[in-house]
N, C-alpha and C. Protein backbone atom coordinates (compact mmCIF):
# COMPACT_ATOMS: atom_id res chain seq x y z
N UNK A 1 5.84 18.84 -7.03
CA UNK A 1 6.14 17.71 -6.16
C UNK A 1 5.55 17.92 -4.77
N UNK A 2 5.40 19.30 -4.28
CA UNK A 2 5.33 19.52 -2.96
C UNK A 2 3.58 19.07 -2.79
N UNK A 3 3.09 19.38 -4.05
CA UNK A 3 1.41 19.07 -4.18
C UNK A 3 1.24 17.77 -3.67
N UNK A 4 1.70 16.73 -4.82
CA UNK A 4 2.00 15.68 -4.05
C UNK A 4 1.55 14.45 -2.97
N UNK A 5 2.99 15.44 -2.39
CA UNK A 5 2.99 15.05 -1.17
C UNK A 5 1.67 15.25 -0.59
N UNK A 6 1.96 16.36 -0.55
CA UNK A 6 0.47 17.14 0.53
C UNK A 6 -0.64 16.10 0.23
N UNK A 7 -0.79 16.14 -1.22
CA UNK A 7 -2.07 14.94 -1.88
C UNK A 7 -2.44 13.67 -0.70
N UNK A 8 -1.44 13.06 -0.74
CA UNK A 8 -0.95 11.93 -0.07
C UNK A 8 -1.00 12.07 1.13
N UNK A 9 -0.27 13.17 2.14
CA UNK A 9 -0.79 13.15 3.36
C UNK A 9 -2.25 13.11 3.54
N UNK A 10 -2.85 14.19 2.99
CA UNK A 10 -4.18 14.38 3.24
C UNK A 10 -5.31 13.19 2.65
N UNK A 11 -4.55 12.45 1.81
CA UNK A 11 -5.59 11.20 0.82
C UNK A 11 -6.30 9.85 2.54
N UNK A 12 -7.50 9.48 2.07
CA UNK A 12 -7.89 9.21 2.94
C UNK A 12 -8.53 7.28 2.33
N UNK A 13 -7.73 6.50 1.81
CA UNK A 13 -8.05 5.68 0.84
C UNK A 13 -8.59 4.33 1.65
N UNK A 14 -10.05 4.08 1.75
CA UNK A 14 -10.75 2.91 2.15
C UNK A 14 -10.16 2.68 3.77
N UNK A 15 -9.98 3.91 4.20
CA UNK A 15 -9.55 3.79 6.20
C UNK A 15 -10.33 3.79 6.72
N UNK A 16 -10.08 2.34 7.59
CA UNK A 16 -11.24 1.87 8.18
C UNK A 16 -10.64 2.15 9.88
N UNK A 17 -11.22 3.16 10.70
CA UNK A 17 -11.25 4.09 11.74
C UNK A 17 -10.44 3.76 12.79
N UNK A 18 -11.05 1.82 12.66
CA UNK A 18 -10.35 0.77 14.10
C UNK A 18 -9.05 0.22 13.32
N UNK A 19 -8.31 0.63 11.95
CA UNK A 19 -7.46 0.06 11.23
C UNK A 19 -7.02 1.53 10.60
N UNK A 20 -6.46 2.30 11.02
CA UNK A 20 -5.51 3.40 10.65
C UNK A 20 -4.45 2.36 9.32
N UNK A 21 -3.80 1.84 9.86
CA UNK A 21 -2.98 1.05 8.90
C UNK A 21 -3.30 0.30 7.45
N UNK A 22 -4.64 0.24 7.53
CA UNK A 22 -5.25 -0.64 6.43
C UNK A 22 -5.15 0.63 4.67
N UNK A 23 -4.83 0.02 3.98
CA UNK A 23 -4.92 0.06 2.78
C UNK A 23 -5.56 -0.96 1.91
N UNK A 24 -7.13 -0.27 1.28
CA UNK A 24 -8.23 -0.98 0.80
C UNK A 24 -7.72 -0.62 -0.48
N UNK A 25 -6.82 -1.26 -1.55
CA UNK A 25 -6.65 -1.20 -2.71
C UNK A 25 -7.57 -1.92 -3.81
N UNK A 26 -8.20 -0.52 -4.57
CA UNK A 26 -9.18 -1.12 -5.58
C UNK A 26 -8.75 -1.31 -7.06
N UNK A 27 -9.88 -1.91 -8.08
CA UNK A 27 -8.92 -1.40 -9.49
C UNK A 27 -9.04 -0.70 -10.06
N UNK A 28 -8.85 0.71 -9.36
CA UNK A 28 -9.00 2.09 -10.04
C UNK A 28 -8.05 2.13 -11.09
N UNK A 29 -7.95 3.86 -11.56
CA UNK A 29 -6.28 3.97 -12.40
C UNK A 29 -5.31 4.77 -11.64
N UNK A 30 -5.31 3.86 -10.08
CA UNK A 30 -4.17 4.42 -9.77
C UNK A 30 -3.05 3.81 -9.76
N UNK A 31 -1.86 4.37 -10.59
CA UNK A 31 -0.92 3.68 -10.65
C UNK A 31 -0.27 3.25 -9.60
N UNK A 32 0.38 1.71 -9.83
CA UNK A 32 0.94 1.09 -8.63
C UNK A 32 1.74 1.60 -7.65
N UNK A 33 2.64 2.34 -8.25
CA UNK A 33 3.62 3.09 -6.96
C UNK A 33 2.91 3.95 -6.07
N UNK A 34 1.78 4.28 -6.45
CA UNK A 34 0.96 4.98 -5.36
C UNK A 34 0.67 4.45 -4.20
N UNK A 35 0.57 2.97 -4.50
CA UNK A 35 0.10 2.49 -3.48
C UNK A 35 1.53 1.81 -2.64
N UNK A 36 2.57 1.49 -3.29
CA UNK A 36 3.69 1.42 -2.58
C UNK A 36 4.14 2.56 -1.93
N UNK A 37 4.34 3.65 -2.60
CA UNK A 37 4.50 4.76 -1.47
C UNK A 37 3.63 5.13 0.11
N UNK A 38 2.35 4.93 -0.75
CA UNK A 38 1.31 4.86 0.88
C UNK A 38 1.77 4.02 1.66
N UNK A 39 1.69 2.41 1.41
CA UNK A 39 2.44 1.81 2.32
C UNK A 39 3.20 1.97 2.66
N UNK A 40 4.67 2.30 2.36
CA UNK A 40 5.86 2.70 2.91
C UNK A 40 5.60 4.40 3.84
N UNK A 41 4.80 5.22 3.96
CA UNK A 41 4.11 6.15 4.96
C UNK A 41 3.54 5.30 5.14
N UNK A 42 2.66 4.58 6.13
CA UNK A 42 1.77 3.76 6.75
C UNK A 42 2.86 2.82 7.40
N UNK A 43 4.09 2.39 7.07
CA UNK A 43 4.70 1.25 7.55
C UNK A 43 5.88 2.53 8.90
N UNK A 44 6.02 3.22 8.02
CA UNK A 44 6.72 4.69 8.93
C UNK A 44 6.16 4.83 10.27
N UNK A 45 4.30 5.24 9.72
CA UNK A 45 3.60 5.64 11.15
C UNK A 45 3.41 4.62 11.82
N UNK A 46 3.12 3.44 11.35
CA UNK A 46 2.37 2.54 12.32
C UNK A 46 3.40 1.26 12.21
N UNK A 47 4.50 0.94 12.09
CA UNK A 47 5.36 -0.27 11.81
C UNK A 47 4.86 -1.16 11.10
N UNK A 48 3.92 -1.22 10.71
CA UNK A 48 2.86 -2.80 9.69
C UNK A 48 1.60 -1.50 9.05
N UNK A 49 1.65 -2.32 8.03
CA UNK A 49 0.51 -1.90 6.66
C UNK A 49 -0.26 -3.21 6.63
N UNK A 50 -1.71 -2.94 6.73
CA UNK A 50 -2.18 -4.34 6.28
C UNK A 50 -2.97 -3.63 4.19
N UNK A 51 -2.50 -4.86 3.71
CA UNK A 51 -3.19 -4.34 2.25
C UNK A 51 -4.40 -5.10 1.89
N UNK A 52 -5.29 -5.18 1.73
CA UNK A 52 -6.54 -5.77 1.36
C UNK A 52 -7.50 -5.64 0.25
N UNK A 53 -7.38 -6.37 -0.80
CA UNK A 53 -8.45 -6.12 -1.74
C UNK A 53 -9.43 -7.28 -2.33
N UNK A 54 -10.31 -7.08 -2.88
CA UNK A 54 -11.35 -8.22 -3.40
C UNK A 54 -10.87 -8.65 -5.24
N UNK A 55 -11.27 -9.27 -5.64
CA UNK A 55 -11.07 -9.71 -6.69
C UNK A 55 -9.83 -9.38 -7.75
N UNK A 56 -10.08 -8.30 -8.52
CA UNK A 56 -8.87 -8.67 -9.69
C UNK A 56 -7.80 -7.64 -9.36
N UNK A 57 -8.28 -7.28 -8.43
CA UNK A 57 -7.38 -5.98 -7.26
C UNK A 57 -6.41 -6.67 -6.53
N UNK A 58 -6.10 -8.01 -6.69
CA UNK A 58 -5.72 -9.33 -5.80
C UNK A 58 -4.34 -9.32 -6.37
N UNK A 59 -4.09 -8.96 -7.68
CA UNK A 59 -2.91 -9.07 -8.46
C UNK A 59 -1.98 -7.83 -7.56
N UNK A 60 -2.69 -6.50 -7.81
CA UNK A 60 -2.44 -5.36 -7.39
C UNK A 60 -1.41 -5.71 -5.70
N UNK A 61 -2.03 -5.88 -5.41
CA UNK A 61 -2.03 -5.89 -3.61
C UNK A 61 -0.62 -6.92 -3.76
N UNK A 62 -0.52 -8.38 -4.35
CA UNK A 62 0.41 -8.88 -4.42
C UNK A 62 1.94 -8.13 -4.95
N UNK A 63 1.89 -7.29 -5.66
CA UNK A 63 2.81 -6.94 -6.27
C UNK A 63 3.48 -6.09 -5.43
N UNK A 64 2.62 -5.16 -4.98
CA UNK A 64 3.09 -4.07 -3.92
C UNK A 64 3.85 -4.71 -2.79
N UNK A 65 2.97 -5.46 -2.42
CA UNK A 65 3.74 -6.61 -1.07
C UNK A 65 5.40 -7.05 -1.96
N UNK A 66 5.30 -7.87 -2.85
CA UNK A 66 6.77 -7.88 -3.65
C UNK A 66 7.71 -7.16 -3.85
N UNK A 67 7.08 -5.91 -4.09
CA UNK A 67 7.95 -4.83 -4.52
C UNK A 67 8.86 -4.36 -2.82
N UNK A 68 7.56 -4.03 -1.89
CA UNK A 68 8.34 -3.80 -0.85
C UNK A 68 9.26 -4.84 -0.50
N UNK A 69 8.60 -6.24 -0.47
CA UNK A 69 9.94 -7.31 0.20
C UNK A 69 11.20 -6.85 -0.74
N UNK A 70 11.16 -7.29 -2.16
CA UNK A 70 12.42 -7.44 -2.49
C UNK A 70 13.03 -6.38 -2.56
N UNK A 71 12.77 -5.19 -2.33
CA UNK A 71 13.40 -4.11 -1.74
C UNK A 71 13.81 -3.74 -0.15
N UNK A 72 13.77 -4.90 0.29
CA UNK A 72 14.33 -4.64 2.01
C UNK A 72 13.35 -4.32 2.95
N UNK A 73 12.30 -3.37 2.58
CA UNK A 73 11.73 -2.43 3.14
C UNK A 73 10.56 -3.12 4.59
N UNK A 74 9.73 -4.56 3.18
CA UNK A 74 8.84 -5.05 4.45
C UNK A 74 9.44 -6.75 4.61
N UNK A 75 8.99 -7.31 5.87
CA UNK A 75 8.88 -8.58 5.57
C UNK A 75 6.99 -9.26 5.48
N UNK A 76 6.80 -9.99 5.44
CA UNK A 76 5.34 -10.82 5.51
C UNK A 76 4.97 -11.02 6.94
N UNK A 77 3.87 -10.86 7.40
CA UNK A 77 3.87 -10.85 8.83
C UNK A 77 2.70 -11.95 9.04
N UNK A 78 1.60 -11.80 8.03
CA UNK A 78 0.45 -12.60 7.82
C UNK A 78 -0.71 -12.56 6.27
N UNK A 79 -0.62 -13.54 5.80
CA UNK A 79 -1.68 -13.51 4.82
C UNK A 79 -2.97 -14.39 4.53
N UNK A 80 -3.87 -13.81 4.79
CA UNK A 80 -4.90 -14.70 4.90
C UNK A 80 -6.38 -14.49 3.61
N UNK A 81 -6.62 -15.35 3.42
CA UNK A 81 -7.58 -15.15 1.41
C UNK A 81 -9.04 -15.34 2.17
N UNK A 82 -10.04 -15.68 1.78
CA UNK A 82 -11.25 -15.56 2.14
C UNK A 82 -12.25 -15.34 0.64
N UNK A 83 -13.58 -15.33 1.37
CA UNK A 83 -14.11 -15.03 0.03
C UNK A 83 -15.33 -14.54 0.81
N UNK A 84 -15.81 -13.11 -0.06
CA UNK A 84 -16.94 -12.53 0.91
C UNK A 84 -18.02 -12.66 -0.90
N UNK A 85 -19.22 -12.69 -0.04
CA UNK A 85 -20.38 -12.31 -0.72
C UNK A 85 -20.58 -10.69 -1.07
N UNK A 86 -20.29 -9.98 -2.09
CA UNK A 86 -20.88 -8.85 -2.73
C UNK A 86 -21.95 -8.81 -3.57
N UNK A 87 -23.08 -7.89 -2.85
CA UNK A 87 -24.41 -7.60 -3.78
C UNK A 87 -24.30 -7.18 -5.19
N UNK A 88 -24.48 -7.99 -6.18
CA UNK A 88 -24.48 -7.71 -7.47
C UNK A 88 -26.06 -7.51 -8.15
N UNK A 89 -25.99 -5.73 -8.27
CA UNK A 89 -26.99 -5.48 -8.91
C UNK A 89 -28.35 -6.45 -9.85
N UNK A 90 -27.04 -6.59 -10.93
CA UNK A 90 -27.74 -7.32 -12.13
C UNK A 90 -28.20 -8.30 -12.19
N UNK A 91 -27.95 -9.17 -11.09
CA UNK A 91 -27.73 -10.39 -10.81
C UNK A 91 -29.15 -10.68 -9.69
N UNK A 92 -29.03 -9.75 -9.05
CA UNK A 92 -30.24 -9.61 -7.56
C UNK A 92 -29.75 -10.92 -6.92
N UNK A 93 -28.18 -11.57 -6.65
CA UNK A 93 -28.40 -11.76 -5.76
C UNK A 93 -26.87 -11.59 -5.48
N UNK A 94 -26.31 -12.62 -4.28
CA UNK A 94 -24.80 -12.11 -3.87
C UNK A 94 -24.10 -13.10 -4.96
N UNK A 95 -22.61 -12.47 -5.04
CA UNK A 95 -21.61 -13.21 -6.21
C UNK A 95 -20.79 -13.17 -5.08
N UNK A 96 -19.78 -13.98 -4.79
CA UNK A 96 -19.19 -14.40 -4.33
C UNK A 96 -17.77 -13.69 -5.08
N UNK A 97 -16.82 -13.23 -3.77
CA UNK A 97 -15.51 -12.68 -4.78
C UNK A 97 -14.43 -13.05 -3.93
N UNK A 98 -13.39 -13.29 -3.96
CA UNK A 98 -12.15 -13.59 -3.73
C UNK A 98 -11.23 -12.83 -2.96
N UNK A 99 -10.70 -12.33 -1.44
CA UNK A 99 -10.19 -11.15 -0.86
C UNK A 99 -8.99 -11.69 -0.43
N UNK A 100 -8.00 -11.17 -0.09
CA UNK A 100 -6.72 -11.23 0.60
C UNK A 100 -6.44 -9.95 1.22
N UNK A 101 -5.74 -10.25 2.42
CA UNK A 101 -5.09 -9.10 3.05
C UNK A 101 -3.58 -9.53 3.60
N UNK A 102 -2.73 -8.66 3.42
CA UNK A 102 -1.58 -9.13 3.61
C UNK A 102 -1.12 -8.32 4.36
N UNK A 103 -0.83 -8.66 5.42
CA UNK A 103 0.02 -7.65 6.82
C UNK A 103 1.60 -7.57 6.57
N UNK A 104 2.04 -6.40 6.06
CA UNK A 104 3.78 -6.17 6.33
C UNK A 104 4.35 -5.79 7.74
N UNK A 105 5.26 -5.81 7.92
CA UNK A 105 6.05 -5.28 8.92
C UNK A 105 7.60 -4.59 8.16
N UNK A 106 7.89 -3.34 8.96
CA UNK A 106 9.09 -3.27 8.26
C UNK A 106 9.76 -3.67 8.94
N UNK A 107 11.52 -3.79 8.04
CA UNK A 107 12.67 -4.98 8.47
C UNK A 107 13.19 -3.68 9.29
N UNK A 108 14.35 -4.67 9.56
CA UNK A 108 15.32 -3.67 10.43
C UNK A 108 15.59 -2.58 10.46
N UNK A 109 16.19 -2.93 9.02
CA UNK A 109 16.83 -1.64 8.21
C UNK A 109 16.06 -0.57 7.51
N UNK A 110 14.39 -0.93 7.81
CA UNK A 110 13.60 -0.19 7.05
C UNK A 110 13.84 2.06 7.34
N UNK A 111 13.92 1.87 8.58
CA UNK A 111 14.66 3.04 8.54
C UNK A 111 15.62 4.06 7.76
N UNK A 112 16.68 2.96 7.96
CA UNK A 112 18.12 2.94 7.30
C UNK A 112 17.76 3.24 6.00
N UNK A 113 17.39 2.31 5.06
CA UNK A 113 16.72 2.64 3.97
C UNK A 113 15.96 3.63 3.07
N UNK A 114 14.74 3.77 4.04
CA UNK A 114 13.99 5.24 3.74
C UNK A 114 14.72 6.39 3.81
N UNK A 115 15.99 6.74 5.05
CA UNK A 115 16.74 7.90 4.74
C UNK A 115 17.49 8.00 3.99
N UNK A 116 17.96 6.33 3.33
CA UNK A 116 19.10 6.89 2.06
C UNK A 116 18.52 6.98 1.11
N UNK A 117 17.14 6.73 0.64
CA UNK A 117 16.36 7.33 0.04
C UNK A 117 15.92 8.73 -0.62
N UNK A 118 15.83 8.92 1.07
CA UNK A 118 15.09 10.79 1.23
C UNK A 118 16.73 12.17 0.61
N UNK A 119 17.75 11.13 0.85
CA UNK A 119 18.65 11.90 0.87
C UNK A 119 19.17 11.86 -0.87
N UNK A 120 19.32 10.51 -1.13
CA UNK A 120 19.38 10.53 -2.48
C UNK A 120 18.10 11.73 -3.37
N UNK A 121 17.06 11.46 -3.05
CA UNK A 121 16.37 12.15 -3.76
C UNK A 121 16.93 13.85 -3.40
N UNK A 122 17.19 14.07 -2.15
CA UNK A 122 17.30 15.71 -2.06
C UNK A 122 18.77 16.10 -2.44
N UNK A 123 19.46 15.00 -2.85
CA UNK A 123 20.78 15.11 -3.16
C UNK A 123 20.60 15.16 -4.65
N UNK A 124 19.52 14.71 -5.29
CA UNK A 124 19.28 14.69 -6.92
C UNK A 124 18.70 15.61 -7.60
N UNK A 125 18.14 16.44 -6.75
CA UNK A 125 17.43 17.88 -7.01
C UNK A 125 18.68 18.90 -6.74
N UNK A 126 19.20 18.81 -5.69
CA UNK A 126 20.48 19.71 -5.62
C UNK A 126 21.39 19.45 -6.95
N UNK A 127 21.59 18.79 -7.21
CA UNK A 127 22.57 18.50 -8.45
C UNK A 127 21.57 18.88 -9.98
N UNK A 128 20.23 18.75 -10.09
CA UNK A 128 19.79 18.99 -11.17
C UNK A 128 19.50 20.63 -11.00
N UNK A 129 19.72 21.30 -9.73
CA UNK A 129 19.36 22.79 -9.62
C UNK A 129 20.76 23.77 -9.84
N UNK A 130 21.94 22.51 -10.10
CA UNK A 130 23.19 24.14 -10.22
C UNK A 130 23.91 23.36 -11.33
């Protein structure tokens, strides 16, 4: 577990230099909670996560945003869709793809939350260790 973590601190995923906060979610195979956990560290350091992805990565990015609302954690701060031109090889020329980025903020209680969290979990290892 402690790997992890560390993983995650040190993971450096589509950060763009003038946007510390940004999370460029692609459609790799990383499973979804990965990317809810990043956000929830990112919403810690910086109070707002913006999430942003192009095409079928669009599902992805929505869900995460869901998952945090209906869990307390973020509210919606701004969402805005667009559509950029990407160079497609095969094609030789641009295809047109579909982007959203969705800015969270955490709620009040997002605090509150994350520590009964941190505690549950270190309270669940203590109990599975005696």
């Amino acid at each position: 577990m402690e790997e992890i973590t560390e993983g995650v601190n040190n993971i450096n995923i589509g950060v763009d230099p003038s946007k510390r906060n940004r999370i460029q979610v692609s459609n790799t195979k990383k499973p979804l909670f990965f990317y809810v956990n990043l956000a929830k560290r990112y919403m810690q350091q910086y109070n707002e996560v913006e999430l942003s992805a192009l095409g079928m990565a669009i599902a992805t990015v929505v869900t995460v945003a869901e998952i945090l609302k209906n869990n307390g954690l973020a509210v919606e701060k701004k969402i805005m869709t667009s559509t950029v031109d990407i160079k497609d090889e095969s094609r030789m020329r641009p295809v047109q793809k579909a982007k959203i980025e969705i800015v969270l903020g955490k709620t009040e209680n997002f605090d509150d939350l994350m520590a009964a969290a941190a505690e549950e979990r270190q309270f669940g290892v203590a109990e599975e260790q005696s």
